[in-house]
C-alpha atoms as a PDB file:
ATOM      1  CA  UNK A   1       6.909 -11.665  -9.847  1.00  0.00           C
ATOM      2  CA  UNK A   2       5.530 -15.120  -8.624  1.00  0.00           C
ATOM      3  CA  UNK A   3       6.907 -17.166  -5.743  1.00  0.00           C
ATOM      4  CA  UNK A   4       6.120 -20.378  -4.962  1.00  0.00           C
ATOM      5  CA  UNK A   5       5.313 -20.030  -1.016  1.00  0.00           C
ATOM      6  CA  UNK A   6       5.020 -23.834  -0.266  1.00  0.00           C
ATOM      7  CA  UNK A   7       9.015 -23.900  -1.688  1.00  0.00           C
ATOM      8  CA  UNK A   8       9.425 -22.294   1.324  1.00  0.00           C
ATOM      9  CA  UNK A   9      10.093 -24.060   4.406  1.00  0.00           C
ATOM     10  CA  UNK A  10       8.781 -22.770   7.441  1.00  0.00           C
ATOM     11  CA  UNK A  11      11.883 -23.528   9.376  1.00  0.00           C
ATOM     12  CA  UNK A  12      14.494 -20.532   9.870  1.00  0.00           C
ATOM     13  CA  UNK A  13      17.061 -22.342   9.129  1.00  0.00           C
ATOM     14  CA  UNK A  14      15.893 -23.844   6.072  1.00  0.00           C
ATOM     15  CA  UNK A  15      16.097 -20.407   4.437  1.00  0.00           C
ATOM     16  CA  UNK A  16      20.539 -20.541   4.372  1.00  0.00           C
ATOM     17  CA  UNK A  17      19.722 -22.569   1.397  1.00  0.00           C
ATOM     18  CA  UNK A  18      17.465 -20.143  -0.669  1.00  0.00           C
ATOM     19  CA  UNK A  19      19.732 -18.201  -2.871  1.00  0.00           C
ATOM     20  CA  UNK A  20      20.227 -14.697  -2.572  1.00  0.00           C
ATOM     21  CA  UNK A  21      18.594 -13.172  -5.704  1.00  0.00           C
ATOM     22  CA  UNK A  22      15.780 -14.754  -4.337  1.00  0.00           C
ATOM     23  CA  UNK A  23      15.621 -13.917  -1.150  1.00  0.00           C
ATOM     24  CA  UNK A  24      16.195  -9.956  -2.087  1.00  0.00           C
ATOM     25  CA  UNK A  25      12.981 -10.351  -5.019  1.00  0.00           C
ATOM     26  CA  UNK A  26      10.901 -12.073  -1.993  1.00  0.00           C
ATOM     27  CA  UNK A  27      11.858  -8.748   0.309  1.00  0.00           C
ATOM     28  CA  UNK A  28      11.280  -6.535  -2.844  1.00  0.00           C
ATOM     29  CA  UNK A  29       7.614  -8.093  -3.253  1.00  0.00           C
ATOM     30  CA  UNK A  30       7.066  -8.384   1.026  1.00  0.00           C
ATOM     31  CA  UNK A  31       8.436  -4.560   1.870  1.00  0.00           C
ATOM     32  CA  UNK A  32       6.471  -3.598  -1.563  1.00  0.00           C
ATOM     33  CA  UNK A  33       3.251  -5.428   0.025  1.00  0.00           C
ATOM     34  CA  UNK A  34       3.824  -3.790   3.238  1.00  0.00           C
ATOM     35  CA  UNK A  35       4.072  -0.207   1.952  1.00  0.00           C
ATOM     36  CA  UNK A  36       0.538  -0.895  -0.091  1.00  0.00           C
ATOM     37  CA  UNK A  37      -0.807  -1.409   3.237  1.00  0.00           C
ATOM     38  CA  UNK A  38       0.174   0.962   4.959  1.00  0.00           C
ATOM     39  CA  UNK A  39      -0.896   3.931   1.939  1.00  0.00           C
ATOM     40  CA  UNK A  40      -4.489   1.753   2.192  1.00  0.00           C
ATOM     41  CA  UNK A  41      -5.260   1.717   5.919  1.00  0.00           C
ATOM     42  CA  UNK A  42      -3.357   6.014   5.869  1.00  0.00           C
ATOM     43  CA  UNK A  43      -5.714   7.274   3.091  1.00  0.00           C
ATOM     44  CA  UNK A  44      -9.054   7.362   4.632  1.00  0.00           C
ATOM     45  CA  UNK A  45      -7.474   9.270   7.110  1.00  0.00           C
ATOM     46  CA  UNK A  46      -5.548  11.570   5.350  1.00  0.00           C
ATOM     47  CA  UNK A  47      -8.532  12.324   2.624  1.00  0.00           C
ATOM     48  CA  UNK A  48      -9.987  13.289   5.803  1.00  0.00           C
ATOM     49  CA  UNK A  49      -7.518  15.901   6.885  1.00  0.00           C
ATOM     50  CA  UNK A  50      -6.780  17.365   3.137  1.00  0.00           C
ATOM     51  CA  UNK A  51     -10.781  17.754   3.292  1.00  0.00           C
ATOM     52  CA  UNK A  52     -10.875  19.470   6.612  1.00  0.00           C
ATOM     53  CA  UNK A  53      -7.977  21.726   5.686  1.00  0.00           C
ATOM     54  CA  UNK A  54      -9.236  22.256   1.716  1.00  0.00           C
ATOM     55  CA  UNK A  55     -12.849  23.354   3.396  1.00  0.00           C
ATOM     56  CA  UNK A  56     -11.092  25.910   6.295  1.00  0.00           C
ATOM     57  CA  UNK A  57      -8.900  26.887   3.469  1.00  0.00           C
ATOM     58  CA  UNK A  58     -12.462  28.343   1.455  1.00  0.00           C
ATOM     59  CA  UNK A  59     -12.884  25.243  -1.300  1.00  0.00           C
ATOM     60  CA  UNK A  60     -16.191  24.813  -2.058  1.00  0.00           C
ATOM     61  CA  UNK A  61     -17.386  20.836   0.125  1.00  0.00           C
ATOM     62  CA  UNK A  62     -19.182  20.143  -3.562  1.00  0.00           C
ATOM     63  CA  UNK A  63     -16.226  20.231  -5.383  1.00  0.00           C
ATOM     64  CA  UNK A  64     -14.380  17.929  -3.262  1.00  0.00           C
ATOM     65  CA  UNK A  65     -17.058  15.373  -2.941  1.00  0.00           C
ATOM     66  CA  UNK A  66     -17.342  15.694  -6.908  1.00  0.00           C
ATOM     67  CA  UNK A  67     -13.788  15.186  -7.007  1.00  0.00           C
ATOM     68  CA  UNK A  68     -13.227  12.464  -5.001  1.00  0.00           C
ATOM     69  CA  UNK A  69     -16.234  10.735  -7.075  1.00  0.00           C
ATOM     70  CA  UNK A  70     -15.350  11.521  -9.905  1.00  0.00           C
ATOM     71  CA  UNK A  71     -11.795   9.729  -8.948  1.00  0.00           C
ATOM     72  CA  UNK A  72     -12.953   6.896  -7.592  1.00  0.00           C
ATOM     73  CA  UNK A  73     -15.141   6.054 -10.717  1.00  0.00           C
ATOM     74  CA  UNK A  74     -12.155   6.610 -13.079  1.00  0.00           C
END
């Protein structure tokens, strides 16, 4: 979906004129946005600790490096 931010005024009150539908597709696409964000900047980290845990579990460190490469040149 495609919105036209400079439709928007920058005033709060402006936005009591900006129909419903799409004011609930702008939340869909901001809340959708946010939520990308958030699984970017949380899955360095969390690579980390499945890596750490993987590795005290007894998987080979190889394997996991030559998965993750192999997964991020798919």
């Amino acid at each position: 979906m495609t919105f036209d931010l400079d439709a928007f005024s920058t005033t709060v009150t402006d936005t009591e004129q900006v129909p419903d539908s799409t004011l609930d597709a702008l939340r869909t696409v901001i809340l959708t946005e946010q939520e990308r964000r958030a699984r970017v900047t949380a899955a360095p980290m969390q690579l980390a600790d499945l890596t750490r845990s993987a590795i005290a579990s007894g998987c080979d460190p190889q394997a996991l490096v030559d998965a993750v490469t192999d997964a991020a040149t798919a």
